[in-house]
N, C-alpha and C. Protein backbone atom coordinates (compact mmCIF):
# COMPACT_ATOMS: atom_id res chain seq x y z
N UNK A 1 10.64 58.71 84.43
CA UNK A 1 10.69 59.71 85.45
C UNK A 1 9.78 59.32 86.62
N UNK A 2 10.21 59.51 88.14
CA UNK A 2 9.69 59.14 89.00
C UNK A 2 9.08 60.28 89.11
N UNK A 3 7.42 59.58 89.66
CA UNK A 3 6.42 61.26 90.14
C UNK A 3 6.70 61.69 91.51
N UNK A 4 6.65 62.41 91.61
CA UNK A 4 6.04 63.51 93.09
C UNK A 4 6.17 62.47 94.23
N UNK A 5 5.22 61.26 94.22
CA UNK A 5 4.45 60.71 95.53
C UNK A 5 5.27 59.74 95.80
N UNK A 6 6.05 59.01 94.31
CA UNK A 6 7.05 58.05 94.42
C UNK A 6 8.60 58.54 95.26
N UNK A 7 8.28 59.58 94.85
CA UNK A 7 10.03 59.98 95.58
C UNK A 7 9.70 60.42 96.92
N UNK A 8 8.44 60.81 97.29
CA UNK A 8 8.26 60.85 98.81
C UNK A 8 8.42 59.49 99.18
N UNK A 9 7.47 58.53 98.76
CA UNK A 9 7.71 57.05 99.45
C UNK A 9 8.71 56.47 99.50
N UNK A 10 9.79 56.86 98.65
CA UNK A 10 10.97 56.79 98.66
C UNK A 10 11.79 57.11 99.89
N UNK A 11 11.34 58.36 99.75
CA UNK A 11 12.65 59.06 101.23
C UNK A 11 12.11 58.59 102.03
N UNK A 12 10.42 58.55 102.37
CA UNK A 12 10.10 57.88 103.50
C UNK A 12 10.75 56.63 104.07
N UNK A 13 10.67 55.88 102.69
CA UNK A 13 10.93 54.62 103.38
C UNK A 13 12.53 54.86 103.66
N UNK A 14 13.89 55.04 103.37
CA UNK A 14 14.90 55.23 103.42
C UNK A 14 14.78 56.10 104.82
N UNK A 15 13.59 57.41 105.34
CA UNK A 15 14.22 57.46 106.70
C UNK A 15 13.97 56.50 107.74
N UNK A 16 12.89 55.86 107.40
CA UNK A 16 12.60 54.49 108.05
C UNK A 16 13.76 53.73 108.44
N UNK A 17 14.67 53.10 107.42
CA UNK A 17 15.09 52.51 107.16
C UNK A 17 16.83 52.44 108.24
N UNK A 18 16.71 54.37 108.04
CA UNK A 18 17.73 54.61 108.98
C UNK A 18 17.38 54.79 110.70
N UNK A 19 15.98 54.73 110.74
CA UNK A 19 15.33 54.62 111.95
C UNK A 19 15.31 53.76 112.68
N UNK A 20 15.39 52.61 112.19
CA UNK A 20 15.26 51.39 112.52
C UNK A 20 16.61 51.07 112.27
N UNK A 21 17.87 51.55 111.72
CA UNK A 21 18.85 51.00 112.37
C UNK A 21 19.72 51.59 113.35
N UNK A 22 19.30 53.20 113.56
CA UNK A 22 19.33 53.67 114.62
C UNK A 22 18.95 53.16 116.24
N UNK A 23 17.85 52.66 115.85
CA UNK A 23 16.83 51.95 116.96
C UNK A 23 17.15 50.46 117.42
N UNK A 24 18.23 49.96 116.58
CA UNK A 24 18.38 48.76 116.57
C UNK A 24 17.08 47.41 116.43
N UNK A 25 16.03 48.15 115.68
CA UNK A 25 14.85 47.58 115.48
C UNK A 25 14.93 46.39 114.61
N UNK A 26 14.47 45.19 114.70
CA UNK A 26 14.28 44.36 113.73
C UNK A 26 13.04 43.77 113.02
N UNK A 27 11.91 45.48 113.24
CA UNK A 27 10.96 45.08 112.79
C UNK A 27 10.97 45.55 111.24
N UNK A 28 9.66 44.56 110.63
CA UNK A 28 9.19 44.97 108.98
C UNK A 28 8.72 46.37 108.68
N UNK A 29 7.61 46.47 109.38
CA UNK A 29 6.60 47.24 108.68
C UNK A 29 6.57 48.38 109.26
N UNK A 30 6.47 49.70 108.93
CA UNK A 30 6.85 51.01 109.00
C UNK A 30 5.83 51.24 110.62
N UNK A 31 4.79 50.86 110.82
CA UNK A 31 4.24 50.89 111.95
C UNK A 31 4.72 50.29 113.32
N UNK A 32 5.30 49.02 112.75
CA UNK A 32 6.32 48.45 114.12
C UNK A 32 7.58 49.37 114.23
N UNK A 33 8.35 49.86 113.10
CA UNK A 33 9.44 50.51 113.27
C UNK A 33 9.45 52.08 114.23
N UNK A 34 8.55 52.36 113.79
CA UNK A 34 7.89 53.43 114.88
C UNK A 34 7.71 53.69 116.12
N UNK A 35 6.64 52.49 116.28
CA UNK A 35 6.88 51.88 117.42
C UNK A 35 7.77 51.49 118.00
N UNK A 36 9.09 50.89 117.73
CA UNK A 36 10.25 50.89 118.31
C UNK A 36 11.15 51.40 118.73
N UNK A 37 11.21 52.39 117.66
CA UNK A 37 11.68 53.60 118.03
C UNK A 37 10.91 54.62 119.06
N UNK A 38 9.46 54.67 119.19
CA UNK A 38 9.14 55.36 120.20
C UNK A 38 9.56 54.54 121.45
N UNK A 39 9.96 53.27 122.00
CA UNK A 39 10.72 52.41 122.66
C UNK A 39 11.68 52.68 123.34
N UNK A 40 12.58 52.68 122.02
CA UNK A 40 13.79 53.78 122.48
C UNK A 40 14.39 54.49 122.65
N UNK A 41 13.12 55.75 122.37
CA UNK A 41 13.19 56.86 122.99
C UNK A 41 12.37 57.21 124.39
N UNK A 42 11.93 56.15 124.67
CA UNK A 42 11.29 56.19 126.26
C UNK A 42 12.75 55.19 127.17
N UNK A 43 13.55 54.61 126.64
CA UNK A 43 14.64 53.81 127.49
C UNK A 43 15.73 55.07 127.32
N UNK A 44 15.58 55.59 126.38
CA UNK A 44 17.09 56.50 126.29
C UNK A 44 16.73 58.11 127.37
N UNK A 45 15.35 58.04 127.50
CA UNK A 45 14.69 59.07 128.11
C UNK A 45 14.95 58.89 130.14
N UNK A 46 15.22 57.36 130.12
CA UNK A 46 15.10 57.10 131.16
C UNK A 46 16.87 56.95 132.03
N UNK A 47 17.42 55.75 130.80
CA UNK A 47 18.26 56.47 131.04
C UNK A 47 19.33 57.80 131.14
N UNK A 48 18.88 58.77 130.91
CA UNK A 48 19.18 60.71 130.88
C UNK A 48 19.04 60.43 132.57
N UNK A 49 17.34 60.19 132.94
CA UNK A 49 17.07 60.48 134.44
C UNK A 49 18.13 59.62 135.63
N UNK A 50 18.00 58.21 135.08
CA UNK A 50 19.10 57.77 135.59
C UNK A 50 20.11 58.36 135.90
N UNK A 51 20.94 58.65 134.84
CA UNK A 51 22.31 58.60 134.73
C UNK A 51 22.57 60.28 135.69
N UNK A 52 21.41 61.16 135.35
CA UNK A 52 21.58 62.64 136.12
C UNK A 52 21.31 62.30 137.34
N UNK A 53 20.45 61.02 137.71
CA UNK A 53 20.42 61.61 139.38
C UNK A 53 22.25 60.69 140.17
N UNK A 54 22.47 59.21 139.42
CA UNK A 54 23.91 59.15 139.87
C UNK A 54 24.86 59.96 139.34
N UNK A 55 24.73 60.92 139.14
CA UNK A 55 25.32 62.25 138.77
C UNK A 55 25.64 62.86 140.17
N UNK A 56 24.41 63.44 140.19
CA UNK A 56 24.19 64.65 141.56
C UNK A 56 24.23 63.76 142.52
N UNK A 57 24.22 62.12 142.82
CA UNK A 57 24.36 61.60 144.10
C UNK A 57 26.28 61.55 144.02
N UNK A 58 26.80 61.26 142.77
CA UNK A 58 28.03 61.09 142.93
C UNK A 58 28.30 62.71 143.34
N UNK A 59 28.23 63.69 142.66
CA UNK A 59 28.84 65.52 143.01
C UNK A 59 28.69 65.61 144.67
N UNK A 60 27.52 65.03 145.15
CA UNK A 60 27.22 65.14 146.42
C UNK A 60 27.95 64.86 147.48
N UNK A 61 28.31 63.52 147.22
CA UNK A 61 29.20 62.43 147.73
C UNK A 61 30.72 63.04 147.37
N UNK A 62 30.76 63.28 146.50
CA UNK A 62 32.34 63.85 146.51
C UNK A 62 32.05 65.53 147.46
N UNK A 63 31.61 66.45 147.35
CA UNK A 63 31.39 67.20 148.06
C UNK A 63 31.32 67.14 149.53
N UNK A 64 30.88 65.85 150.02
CA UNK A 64 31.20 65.26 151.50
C UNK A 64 32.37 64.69 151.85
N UNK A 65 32.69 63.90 150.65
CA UNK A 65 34.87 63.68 150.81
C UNK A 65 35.66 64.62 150.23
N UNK A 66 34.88 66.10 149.48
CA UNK A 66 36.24 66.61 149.37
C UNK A 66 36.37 67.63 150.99
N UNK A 67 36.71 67.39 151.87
CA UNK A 67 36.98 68.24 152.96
C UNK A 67 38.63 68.41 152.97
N UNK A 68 39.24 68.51 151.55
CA UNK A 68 40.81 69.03 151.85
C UNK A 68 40.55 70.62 151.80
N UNK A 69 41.07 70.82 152.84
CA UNK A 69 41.21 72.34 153.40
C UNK A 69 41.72 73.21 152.00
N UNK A 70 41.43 74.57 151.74
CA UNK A 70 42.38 75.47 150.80
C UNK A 70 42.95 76.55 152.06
N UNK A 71 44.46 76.46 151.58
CA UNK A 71 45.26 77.25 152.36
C UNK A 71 46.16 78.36 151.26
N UNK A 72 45.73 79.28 151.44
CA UNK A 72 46.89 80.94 150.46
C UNK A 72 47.38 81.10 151.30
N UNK A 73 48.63 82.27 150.77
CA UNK A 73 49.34 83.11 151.90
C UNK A 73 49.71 83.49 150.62
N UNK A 74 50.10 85.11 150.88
CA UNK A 74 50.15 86.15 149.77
C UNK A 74 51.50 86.75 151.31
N UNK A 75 52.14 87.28 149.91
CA UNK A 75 52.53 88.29 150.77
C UNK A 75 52.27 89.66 150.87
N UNK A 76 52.00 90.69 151.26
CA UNK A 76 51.49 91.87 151.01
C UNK A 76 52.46 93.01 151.65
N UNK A 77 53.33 93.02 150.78
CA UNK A 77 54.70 94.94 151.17
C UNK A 77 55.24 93.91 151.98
N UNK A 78 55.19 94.26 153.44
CA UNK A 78 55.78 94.26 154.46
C UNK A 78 55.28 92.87 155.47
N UNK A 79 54.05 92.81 155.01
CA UNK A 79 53.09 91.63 155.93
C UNK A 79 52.91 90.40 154.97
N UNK A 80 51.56 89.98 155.29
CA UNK A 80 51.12 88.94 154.56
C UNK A 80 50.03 88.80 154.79
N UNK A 81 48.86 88.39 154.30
CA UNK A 81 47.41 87.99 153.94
C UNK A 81 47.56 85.58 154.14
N UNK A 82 46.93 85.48 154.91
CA UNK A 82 46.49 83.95 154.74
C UNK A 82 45.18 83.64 154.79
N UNK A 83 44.51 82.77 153.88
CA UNK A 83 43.44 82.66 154.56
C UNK A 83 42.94 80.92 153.99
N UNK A 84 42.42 80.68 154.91
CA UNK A 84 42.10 79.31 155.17
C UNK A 84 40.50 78.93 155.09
N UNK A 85 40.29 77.77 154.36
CA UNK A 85 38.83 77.48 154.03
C UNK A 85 38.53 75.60 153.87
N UNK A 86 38.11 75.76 154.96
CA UNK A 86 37.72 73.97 155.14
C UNK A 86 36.18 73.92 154.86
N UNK A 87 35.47 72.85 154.34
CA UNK A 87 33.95 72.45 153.81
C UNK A 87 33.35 72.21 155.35
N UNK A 88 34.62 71.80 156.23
CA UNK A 88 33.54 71.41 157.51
C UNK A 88 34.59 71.96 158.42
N UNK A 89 34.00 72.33 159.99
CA UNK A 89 34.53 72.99 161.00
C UNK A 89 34.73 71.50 162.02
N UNK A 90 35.43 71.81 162.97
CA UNK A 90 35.78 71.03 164.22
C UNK A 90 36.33 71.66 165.27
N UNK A 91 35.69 70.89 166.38
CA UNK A 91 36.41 71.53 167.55
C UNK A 91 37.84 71.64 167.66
N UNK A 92 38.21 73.22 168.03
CA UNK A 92 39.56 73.33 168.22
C UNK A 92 40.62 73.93 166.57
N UNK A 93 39.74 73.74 165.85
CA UNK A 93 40.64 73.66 164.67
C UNK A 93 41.42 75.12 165.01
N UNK A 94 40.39 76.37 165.17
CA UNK A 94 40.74 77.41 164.93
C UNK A 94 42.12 77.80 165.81
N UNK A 95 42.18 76.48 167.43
CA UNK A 95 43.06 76.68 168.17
C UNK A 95 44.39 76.57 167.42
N UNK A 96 43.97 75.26 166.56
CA UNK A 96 45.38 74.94 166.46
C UNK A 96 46.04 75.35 165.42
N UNK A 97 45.90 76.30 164.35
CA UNK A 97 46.27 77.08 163.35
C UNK A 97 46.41 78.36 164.10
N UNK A 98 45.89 78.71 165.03
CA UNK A 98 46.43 80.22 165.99
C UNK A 98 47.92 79.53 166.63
N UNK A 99 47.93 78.53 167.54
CA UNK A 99 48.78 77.70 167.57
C UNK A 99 50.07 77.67 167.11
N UNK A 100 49.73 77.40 165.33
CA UNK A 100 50.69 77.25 164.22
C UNK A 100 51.30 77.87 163.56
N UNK A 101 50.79 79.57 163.92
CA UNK A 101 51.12 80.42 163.68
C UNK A 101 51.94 81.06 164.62
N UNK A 102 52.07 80.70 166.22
CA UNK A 102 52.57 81.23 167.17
C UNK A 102 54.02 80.47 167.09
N UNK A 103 54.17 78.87 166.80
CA UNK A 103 54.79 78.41 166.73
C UNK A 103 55.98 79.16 165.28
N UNK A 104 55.28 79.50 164.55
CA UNK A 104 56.40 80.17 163.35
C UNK A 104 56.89 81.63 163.53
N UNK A 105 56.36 81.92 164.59
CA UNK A 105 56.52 83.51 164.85
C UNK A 105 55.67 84.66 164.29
N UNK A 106 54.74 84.11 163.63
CA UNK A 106 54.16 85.10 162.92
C UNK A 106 53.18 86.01 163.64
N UNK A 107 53.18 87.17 163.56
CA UNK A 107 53.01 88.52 163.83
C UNK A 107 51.31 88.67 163.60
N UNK A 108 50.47 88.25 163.81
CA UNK A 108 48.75 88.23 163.34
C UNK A 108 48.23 89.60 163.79
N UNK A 109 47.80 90.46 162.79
CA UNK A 109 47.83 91.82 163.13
C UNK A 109 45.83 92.03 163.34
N UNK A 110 45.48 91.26 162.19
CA UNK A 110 44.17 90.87 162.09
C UNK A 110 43.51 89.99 161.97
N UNK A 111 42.36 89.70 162.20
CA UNK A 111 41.83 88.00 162.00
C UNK A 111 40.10 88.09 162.24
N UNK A 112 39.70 87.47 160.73
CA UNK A 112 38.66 86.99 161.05
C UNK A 112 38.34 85.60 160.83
N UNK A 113 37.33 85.35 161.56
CA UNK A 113 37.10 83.67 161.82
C UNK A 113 36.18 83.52 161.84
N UNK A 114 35.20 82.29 160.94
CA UNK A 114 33.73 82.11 161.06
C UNK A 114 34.00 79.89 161.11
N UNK A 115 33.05 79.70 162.20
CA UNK A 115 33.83 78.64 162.41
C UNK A 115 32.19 77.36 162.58
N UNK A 116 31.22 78.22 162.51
CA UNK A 116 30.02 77.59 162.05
C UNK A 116 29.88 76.08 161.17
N UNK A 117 29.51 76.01 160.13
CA UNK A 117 29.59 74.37 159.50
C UNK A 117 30.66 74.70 158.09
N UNK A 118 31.25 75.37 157.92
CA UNK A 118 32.28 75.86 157.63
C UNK A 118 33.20 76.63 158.22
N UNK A 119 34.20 76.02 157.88
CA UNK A 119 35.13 77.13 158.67
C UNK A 119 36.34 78.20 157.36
N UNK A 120 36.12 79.08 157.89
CA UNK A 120 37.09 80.11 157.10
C UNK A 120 37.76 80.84 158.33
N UNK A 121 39.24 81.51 157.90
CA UNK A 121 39.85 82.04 158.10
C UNK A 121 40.82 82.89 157.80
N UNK A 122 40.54 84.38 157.55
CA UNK A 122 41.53 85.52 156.93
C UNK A 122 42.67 86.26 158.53
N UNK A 123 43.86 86.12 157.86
CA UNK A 123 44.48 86.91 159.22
C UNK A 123 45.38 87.87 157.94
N UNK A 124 45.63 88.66 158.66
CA UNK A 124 46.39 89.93 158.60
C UNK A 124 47.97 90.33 159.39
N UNK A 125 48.92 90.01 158.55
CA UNK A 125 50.20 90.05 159.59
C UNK A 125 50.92 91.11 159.18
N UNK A 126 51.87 90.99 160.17
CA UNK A 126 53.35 92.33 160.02
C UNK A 126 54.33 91.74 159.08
N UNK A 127 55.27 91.90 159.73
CA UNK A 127 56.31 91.62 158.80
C UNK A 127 56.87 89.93 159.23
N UNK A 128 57.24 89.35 157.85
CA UNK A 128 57.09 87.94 157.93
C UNK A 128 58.14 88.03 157.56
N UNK A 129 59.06 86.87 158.35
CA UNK A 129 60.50 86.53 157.58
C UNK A 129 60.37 84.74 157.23
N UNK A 130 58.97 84.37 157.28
CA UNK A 130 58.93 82.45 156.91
C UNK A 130 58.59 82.72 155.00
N UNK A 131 58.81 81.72 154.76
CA UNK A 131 58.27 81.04 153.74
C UNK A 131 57.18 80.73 153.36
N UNK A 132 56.57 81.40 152.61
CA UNK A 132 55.11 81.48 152.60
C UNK A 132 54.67 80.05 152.01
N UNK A 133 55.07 79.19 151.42
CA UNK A 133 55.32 77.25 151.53
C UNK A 133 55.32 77.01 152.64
N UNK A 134 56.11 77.41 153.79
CA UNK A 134 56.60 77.13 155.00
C UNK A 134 55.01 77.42 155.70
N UNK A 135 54.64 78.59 155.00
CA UNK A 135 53.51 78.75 156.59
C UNK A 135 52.27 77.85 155.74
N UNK A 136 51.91 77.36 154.23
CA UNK A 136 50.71 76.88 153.96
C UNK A 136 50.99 75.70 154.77
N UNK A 137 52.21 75.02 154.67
CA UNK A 137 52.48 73.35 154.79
C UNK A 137 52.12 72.96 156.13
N UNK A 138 52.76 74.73 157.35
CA UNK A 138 52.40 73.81 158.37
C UNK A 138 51.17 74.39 159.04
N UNK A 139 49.96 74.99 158.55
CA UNK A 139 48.41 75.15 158.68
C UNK A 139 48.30 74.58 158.18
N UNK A 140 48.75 73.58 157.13
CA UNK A 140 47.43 72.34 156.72
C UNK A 140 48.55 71.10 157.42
N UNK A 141 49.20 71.01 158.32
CA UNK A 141 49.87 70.30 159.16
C UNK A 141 48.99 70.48 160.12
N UNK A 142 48.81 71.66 160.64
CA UNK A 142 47.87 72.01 162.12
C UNK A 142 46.81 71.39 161.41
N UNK A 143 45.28 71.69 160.71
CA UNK A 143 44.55 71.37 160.41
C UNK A 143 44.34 69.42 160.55
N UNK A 144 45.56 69.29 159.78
CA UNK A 144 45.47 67.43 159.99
C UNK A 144 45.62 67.05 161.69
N UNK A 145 46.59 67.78 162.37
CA UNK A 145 46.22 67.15 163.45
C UNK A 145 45.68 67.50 164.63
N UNK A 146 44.57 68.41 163.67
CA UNK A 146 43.65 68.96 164.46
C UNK A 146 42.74 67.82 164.34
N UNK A 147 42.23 66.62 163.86
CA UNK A 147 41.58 65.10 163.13
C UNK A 147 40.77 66.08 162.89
N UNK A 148 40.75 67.44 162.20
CA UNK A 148 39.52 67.77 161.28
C UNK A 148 39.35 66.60 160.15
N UNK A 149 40.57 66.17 159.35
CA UNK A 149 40.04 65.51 158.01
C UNK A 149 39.46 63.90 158.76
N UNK A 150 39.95 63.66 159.69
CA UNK A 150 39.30 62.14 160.03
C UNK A 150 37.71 62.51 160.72
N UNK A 151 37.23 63.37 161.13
CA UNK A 151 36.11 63.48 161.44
C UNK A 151 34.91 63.66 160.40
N UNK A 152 34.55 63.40 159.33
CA UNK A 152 33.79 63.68 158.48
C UNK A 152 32.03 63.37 159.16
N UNK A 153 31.40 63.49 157.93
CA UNK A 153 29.74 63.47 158.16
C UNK A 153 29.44 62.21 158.42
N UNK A 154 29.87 61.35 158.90
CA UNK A 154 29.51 60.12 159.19
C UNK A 154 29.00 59.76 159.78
N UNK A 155 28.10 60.32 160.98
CA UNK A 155 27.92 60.18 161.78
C UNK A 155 26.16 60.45 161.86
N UNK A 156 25.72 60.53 160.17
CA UNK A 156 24.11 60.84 159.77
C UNK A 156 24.04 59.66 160.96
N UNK A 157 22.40 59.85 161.30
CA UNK A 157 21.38 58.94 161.84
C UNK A 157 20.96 58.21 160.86
């Protein structure tokens, strides 16, 4: 019968054992293995920091190329609800979706517009006889050749 102290040194050494091949360690003695493992848990520690900050530089970076506009149109009874939301504003945009809307006939009963470093846009119409496909396709038609999407942040110092 194994005592008490033997079957600890036992498991000890066996978690060792899996420690060090966890660690990919190829040391002997329970003090180097340790040591190695505290190793690579200072490289695996580092890479975490790594890998999170090209994380948030990549989210960032896509957040600066995603500038594809979101365009709804609901219809509502008799009218319709649109509203429009680009990551970045440009001169004129707001012209040319008022524009695009004049061009389809549509009836704009209400409208708000915030056109700051974002741009949004809710309008409020009468009675619509287009295609509510018809009116997203051609506000994000106006929008493109408004060169909102070719103008991006490029232009840091």
């Amino acid at each position: 019968m194994m005592s008490r102290e033997r079957k600890k040194a036992a498991a000890l050494h066996e978690k060792l054992q899996i420690l060090r091949s966890i660690t990919h360690s190829h040391a002997l003695s329970n003090t180097s293995i340790i040591t190695d493992a505290s190793e690579y848990i200072k490289e695996l520690k580092q890479k975490v920091v790594r890998l999170n900050k090209e994380i948030a530089c990549a989210e960032a970076a896509a957040l600066r190329q995603n500038s594809i506009p979101t365009v709804t149109v609901e219809t509502l009874g008799h009218g319709f609800l649109i509203n429009v939301f680009s990551d970045k504003s440009c001169p004129g945009l707001l012209v040319s979706i008022l524009e695009a809307f004049d061009e389809l006939g549509l009836n704009v009963l209400e409208a708000t517009a915030s056109c700051d470093d974002t741009f949004r846009l809710e309008a409020v119409g009468g009675e619509n006889q287009v295609d509510e496909h018809v009116i997203k396709q051609t506000v994000l038609q106006a929008i493109s050749n408004g060169n909102c999407s070719e103008s991006s942040g490029d232009q840091e110092g």
